[in-house]
C-alpha atoms as a PDB file:
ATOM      1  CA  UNK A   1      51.171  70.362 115.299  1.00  0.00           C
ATOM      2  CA  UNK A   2      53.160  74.201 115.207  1.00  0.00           C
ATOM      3  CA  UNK A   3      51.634  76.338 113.013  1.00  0.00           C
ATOM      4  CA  UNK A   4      53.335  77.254 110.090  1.00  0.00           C
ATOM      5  CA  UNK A   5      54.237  80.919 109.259  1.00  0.00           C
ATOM      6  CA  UNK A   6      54.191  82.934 106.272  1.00  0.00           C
ATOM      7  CA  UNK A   7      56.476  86.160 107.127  1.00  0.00           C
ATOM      8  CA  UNK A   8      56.799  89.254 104.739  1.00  0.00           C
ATOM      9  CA  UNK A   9      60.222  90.624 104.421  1.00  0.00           C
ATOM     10  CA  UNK A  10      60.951  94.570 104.099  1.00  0.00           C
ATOM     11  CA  UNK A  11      64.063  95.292 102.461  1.00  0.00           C
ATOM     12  CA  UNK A  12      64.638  99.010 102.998  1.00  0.00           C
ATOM     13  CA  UNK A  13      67.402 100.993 101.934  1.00  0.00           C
ATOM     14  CA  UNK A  14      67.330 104.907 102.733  1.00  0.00           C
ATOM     15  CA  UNK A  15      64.244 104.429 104.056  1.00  0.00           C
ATOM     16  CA  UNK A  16      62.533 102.770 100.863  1.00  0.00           C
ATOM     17  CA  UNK A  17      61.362  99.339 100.397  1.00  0.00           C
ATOM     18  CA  UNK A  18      64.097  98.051  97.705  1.00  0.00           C
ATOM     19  CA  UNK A  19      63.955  94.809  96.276  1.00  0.00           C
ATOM     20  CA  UNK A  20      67.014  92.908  94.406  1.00  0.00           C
ATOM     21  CA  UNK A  21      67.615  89.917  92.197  1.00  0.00           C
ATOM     22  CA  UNK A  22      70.207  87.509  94.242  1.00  0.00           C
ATOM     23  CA  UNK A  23      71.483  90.714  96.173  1.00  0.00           C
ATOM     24  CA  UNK A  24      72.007  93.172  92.674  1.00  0.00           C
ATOM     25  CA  UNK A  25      69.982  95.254  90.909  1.00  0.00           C
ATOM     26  CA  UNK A  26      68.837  96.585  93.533  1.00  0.00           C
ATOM     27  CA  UNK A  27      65.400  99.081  92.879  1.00  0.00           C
ATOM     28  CA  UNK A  28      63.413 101.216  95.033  1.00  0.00           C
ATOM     29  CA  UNK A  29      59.812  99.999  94.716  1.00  0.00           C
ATOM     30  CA  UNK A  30      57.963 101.667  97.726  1.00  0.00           C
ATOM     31  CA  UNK A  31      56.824 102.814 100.913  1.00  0.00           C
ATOM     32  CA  UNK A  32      57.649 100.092 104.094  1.00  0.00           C
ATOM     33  CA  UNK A  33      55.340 101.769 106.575  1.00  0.00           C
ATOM     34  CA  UNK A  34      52.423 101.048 103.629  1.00  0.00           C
ATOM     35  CA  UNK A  35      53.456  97.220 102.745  1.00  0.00           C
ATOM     36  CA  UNK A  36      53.834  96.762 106.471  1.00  0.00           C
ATOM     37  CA  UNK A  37      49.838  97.779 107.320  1.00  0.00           C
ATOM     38  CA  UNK A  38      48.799  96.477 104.014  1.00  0.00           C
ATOM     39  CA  UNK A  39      50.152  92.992 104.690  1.00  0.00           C
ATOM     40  CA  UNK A  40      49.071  93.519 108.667  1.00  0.00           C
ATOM     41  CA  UNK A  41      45.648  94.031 107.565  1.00  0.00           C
ATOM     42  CA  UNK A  42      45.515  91.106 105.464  1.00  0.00           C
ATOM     43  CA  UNK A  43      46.635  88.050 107.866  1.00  0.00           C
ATOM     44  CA  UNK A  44      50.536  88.454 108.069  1.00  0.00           C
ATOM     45  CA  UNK A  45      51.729  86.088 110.188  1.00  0.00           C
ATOM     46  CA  UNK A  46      55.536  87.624 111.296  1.00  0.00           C
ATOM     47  CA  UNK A  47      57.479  90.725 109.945  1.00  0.00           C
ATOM     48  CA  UNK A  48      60.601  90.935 109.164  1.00  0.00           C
ATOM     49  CA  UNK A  49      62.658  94.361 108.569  1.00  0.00           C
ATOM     50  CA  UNK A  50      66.197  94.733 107.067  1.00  0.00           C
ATOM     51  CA  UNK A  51      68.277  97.308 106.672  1.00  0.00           C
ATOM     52  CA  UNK A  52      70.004  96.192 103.721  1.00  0.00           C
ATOM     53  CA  UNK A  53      73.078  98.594 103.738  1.00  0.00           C
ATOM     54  CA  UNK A  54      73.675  99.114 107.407  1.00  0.00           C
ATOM     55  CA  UNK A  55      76.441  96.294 107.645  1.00  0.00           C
ATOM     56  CA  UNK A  56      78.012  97.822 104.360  1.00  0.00           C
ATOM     57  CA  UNK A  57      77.707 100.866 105.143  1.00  0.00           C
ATOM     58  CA  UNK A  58      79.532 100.288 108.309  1.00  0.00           C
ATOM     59  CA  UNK A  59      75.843 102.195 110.470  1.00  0.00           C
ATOM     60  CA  UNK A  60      73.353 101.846 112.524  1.00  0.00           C
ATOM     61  CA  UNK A  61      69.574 101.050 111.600  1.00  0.00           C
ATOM     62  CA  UNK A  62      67.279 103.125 111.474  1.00  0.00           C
ATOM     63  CA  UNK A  63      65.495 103.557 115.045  1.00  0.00           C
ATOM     64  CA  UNK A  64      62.557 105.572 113.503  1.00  0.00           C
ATOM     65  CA  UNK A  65      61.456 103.465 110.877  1.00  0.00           C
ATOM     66  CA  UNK A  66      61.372 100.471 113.057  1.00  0.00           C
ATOM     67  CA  UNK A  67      59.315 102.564 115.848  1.00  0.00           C
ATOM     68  CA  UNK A  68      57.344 103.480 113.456  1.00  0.00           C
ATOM     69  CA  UNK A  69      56.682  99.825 111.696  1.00  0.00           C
ATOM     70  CA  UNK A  70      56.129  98.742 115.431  1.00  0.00           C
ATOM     71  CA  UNK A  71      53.472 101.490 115.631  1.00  0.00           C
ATOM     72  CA  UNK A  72      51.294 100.591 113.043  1.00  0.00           C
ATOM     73  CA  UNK A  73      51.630  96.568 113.325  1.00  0.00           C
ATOM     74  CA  UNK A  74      51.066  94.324 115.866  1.00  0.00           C
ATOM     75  CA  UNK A  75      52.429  90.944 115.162  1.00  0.00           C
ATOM     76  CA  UNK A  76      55.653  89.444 115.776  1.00  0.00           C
ATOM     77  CA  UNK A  77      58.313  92.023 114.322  1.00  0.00           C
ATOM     78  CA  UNK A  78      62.092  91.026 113.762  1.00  0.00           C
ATOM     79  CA  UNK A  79      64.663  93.357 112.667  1.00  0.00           C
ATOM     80  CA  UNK A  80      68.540  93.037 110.624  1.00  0.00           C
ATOM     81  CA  UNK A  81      71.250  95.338 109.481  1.00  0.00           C
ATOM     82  CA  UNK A  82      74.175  96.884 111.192  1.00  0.00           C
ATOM     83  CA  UNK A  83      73.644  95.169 114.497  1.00  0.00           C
ATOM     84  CA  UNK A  84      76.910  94.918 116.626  1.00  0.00           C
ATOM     85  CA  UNK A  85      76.354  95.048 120.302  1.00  0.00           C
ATOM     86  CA  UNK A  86      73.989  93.726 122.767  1.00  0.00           C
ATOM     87  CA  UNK A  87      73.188  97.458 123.335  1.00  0.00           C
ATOM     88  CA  UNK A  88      72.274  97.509 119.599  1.00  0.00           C
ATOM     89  CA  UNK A  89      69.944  94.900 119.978  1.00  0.00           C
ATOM     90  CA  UNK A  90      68.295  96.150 123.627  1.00  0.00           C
ATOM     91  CA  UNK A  91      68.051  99.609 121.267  1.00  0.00           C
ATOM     92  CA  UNK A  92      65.755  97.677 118.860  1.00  0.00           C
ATOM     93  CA  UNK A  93      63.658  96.160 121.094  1.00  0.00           C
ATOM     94  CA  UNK A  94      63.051  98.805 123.162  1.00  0.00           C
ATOM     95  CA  UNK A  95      61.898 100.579 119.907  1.00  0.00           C
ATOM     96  CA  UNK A  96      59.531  97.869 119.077  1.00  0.00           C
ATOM     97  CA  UNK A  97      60.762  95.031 117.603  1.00  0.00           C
ATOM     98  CA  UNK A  98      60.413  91.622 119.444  1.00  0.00           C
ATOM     99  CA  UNK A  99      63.089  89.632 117.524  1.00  0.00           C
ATOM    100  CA  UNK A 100      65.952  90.811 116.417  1.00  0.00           C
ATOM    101  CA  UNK A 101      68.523  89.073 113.328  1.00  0.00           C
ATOM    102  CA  UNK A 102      72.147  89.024 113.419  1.00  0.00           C
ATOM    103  CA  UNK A 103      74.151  88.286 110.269  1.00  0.00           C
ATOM    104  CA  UNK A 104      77.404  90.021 109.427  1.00  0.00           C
ATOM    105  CA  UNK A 105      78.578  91.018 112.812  1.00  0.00           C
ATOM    106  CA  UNK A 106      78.538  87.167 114.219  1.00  0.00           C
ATOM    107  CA  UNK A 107      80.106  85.705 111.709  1.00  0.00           C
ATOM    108  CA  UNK A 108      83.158  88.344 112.742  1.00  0.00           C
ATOM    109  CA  UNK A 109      82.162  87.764 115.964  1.00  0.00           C
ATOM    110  CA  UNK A 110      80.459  84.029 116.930  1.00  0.00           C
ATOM    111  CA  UNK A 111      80.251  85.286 120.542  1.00  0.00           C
ATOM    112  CA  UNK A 112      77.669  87.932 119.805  1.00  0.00           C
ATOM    113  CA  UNK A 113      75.267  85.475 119.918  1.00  0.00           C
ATOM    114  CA  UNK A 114      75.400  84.260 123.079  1.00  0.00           C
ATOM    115  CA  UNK A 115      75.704  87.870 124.310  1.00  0.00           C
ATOM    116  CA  UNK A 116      72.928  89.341 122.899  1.00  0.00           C
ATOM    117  CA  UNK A 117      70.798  85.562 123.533  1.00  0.00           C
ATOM    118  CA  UNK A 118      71.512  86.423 127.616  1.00  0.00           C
ATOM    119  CA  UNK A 119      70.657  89.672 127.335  1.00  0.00           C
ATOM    120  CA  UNK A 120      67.050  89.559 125.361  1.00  0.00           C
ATOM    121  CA  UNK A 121      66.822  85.470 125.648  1.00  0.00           C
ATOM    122  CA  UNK A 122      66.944  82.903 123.087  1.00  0.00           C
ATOM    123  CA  UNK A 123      63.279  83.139 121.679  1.00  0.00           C
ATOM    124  CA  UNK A 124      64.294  87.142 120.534  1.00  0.00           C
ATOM    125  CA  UNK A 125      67.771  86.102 118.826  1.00  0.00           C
ATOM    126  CA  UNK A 126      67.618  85.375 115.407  1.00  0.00           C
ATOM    127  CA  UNK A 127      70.687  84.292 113.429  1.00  0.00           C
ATOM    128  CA  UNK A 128      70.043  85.345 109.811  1.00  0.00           C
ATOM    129  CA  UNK A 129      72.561  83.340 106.925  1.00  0.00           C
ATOM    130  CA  UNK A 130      73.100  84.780 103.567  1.00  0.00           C
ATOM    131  CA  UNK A 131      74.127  81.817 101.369  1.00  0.00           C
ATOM    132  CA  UNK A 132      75.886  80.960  98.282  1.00  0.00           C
ATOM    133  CA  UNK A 133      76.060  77.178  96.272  1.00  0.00           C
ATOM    134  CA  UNK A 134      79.236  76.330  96.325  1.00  0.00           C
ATOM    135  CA  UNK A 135      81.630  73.372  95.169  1.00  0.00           C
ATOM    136  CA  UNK A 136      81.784  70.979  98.110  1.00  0.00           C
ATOM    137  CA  UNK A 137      85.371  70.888  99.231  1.00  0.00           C
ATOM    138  CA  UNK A 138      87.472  70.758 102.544  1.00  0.00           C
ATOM    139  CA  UNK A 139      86.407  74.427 104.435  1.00  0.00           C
ATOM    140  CA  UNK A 140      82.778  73.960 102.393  1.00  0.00           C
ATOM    141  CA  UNK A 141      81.990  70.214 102.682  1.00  0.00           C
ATOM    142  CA  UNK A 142      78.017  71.198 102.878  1.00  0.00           C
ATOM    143  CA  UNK A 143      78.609  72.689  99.568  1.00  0.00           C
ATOM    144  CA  UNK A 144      77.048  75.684 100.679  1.00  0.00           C
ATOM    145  CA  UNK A 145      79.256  79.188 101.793  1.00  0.00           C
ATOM    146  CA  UNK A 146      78.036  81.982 104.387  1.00  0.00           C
ATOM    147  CA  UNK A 147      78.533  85.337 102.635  1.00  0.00           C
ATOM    148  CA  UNK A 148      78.549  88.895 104.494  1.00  0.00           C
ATOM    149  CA  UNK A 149      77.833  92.539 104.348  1.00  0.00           C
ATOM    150  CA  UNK A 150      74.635  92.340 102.026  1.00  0.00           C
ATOM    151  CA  UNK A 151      76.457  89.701  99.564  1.00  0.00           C
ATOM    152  CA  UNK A 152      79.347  91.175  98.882  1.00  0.00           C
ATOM    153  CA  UNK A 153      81.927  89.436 101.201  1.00  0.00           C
ATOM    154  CA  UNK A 154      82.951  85.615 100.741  1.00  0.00           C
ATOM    155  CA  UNK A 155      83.724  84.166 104.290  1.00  0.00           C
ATOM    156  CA  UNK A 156      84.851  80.638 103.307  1.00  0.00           C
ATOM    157  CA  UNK A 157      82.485  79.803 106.268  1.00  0.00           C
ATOM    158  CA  UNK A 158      80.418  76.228 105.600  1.00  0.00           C
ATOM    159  CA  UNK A 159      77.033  77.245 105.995  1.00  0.00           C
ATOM    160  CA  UNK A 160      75.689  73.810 107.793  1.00  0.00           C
ATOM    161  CA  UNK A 161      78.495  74.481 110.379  1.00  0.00           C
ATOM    162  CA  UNK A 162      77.665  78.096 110.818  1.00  0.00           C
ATOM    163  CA  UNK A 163      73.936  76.869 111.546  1.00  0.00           C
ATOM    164  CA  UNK A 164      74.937  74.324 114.052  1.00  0.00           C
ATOM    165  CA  UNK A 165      77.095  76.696 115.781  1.00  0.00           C
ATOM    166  CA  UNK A 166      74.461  79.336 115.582  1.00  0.00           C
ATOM    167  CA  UNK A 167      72.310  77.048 117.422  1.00  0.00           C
ATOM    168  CA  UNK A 168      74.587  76.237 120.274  1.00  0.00           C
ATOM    169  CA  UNK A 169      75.671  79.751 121.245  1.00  0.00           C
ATOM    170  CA  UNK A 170      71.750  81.189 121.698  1.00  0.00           C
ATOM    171  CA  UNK A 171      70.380  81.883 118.725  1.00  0.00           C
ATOM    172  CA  UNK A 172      66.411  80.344 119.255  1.00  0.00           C
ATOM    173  CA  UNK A 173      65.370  80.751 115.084  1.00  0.00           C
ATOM    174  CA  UNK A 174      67.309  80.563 112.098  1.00  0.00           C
ATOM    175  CA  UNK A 175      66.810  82.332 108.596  1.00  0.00           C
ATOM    176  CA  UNK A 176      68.276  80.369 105.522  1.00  0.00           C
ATOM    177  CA  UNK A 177      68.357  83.130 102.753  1.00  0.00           C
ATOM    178  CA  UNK A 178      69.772  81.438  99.750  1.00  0.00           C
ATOM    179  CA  UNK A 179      71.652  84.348  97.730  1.00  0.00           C
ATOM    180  CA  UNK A 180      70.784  81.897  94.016  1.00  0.00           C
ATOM    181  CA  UNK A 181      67.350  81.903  94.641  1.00  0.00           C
ATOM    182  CA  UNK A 182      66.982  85.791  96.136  1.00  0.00           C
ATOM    183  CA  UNK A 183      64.157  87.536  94.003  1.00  0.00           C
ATOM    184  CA  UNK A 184      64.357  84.643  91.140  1.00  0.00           C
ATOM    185  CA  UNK A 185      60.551  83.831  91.875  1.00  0.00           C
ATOM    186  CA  UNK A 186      62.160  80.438  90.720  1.00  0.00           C
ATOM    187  CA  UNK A 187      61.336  78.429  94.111  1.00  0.00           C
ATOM    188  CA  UNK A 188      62.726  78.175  97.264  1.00  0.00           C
ATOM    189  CA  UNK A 189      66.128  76.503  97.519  1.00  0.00           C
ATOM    190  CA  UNK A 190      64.519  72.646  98.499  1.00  0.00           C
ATOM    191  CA  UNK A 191      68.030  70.680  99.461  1.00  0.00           C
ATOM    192  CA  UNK A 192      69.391  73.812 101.368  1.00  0.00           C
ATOM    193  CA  UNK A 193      66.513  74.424 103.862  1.00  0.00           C
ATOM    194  CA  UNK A 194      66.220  70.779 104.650  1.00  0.00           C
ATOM    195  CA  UNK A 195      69.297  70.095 104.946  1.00  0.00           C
ATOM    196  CA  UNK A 196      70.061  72.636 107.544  1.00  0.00           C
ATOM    197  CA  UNK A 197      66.118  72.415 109.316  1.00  0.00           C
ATOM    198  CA  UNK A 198      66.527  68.804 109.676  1.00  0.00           C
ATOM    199  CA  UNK A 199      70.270  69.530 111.787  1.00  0.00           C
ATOM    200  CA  UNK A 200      69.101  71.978 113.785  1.00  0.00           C
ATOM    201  CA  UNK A 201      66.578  71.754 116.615  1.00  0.00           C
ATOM    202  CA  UNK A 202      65.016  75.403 116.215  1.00  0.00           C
ATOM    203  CA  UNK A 203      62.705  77.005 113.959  1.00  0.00           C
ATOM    204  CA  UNK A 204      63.931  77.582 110.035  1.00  0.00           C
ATOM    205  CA  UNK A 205      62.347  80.380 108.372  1.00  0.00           C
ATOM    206  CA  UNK A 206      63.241  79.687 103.908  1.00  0.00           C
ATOM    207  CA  UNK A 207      63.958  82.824 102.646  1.00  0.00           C
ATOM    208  CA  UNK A 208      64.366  83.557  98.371  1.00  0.00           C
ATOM    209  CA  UNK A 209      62.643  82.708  95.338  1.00  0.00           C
ATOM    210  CA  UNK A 210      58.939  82.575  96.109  1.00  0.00           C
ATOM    211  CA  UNK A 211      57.074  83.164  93.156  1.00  0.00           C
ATOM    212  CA  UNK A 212      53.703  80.962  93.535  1.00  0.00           C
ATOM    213  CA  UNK A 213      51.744  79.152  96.693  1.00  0.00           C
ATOM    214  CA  UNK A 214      53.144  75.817  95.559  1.00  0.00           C
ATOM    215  CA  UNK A 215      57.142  77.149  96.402  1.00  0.00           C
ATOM    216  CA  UNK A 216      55.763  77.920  99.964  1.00  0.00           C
ATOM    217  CA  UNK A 217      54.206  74.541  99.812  1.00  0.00           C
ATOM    218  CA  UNK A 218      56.789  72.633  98.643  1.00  0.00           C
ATOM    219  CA  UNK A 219      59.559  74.303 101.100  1.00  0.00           C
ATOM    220  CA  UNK A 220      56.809  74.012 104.297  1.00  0.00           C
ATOM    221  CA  UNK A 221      56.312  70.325 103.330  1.00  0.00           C
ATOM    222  CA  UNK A 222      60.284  68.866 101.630  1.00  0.00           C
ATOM    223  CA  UNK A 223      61.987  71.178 102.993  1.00  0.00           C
ATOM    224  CA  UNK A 224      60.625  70.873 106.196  1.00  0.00           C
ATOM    225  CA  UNK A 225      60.799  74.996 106.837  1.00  0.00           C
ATOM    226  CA  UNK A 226      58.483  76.289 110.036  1.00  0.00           C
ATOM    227  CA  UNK A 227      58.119  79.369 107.960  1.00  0.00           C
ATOM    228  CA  UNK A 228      58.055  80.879 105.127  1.00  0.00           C
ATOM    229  CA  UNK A 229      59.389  84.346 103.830  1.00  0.00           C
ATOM    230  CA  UNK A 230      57.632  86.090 100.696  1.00  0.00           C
ATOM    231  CA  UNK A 231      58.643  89.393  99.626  1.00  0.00           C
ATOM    232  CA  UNK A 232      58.454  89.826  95.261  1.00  0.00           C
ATOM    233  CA  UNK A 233      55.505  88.282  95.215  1.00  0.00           C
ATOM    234  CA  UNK A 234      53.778  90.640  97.558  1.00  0.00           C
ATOM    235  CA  UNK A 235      55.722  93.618  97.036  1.00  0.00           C
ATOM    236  CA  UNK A 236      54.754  93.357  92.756  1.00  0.00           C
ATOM    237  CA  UNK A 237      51.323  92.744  93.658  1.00  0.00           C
ATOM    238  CA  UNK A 238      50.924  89.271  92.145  1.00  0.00           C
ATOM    239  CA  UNK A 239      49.553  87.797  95.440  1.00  0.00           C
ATOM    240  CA  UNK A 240      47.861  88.750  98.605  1.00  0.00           C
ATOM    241  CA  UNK A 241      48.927  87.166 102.095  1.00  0.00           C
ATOM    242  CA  UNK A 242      45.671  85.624 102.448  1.00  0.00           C
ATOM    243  CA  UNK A 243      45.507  84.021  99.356  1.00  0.00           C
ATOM    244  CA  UNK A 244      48.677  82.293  99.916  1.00  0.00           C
ATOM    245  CA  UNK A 245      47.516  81.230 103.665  1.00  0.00           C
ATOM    246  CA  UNK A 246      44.572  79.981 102.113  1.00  0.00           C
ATOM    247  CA  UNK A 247      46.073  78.069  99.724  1.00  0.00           C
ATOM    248  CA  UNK A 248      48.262  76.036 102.036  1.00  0.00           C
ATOM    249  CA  UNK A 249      45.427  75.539 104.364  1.00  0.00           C
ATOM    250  CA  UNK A 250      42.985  74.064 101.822  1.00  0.00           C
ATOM    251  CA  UNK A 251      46.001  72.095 101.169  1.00  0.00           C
ATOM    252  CA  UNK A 252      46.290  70.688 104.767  1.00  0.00           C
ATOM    253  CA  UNK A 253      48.634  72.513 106.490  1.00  0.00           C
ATOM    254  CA  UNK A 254      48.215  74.048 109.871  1.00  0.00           C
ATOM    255  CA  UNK A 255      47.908  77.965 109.211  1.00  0.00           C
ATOM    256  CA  UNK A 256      46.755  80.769 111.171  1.00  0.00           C
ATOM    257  CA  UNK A 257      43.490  81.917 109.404  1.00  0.00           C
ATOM    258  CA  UNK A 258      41.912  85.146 111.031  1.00  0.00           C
ATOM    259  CA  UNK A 259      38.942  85.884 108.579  1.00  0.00           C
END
């Protein structure tokens, strides 16, 4: 049985880890390069670094943060925000980062996946989905919409469609952020994960609203995730990474345990 993954997520904006409640409120609430050895240190499976206003902003990420996250951590590091190019992407893993996640830029442009999938293979392309609960109707029948450019830009895109797609052009890993659970600490979004792990044939990292072990249970388990993405509930101190990959493992689930 694949080991299941518990990956920390590092919103920075201006070079400060920022954390939001379903993509407002945005708030500054530290140093990256220190949550990024911190969590390291402490059993992190996977590490995951976004640039949170590089697609808005209309820029590129910043290359000397991620060199120097890659510096100072050595686990599998991923990397989002204001990627556009294959030469983007080649930029960011050159600087350190073996995965890297596409969002905005291939929904505008579907065929940057496959691009940037030949270029760096399928196992470093990531395709990373910001989505929204919808009303199921004709262009949404999944009842779930892909939204852009940090959650500010409706697409009318269905978001099971947009995953299936994903798949076939390259992308070798999928993120499913759900913007109505992002920093809610309410749970994981259950129906939404499964629905789209279970249609897919890669791995599904569940991303917002973990507040307590049993949402990463519950998501690893019924929502049949490979991995799970933390970020309030490491960032605010309430939990350590090894207490939560303790917790699953006592709990039966096939974890990486390095202590």
């Amino acid at each position: 049985m694949l080991t299941k993954r518990i990956v920390a997520c590092l919103d920075v904006r201006d070079g400060k880890l920022a954390k939001s409640v379903k993509f407002v409120d945005t708030r500054d609430i530290g140093d990256p390069l220190e949550r990024a050895s911190l969590y390291y240190q402490d059993g992190l499976d996977e590490l995951v670094f976004y640039d949170i206003t590089a697609s808005s902003d209309r820029r590129n990420i910043m290359i000397d943060v991620v060199e120097a996250v890659a510096a100072r951590t050595f686990i599998p590091f991923s990397v989002g925000g204001g990627i556009r190019s294959v030469e983007d992407a080649t930029k960011l893993r050159l600087a350190g980062a073996e995965k890297v996640n596409v969002n905005s830029a291939a929904v505008q442009d579907p065929e940057l996946i496959q691009r940037i999938s030949q270029a760096i293979g399928a196992q470093s392309t990531i395709l990373s989905m910001d989505i929204l609960r919808v009303e199921a109707c004709e262009g949404t029948p999944s009842g779930y919409e892909i939204v852009i450019d940090g959650g500010r830009t409706r697409t009318g895109r269905d978001a099971l469609a947009w995953a299936k797609q994903g798949e076939a052009l390259g992308a070798g890993e999928l993120v499913v952020n759900s913007i109505d659970a992002d920093g809610t600490r309410d749970g994981y979004e259950i129906a939404l994960t499964r629905m789209i792990a279970e249609a897919v044939g890669v791995p599904v990292i569940a991303s917002g609203g973990a507040g307590k072990p049993e949402h990463l249970y519950a998501v690893l388990t019924e929502g049949k995730a490979d991995a799970a993405l933390v970020a309030s509930m490491v960032h605010f101190g309430d939990y350590k990474v090894s207490e939560l990959k303790r917790y699953l493992a006592d709990r039966g689930l096939p974890i990486r345990m390095c202590w």
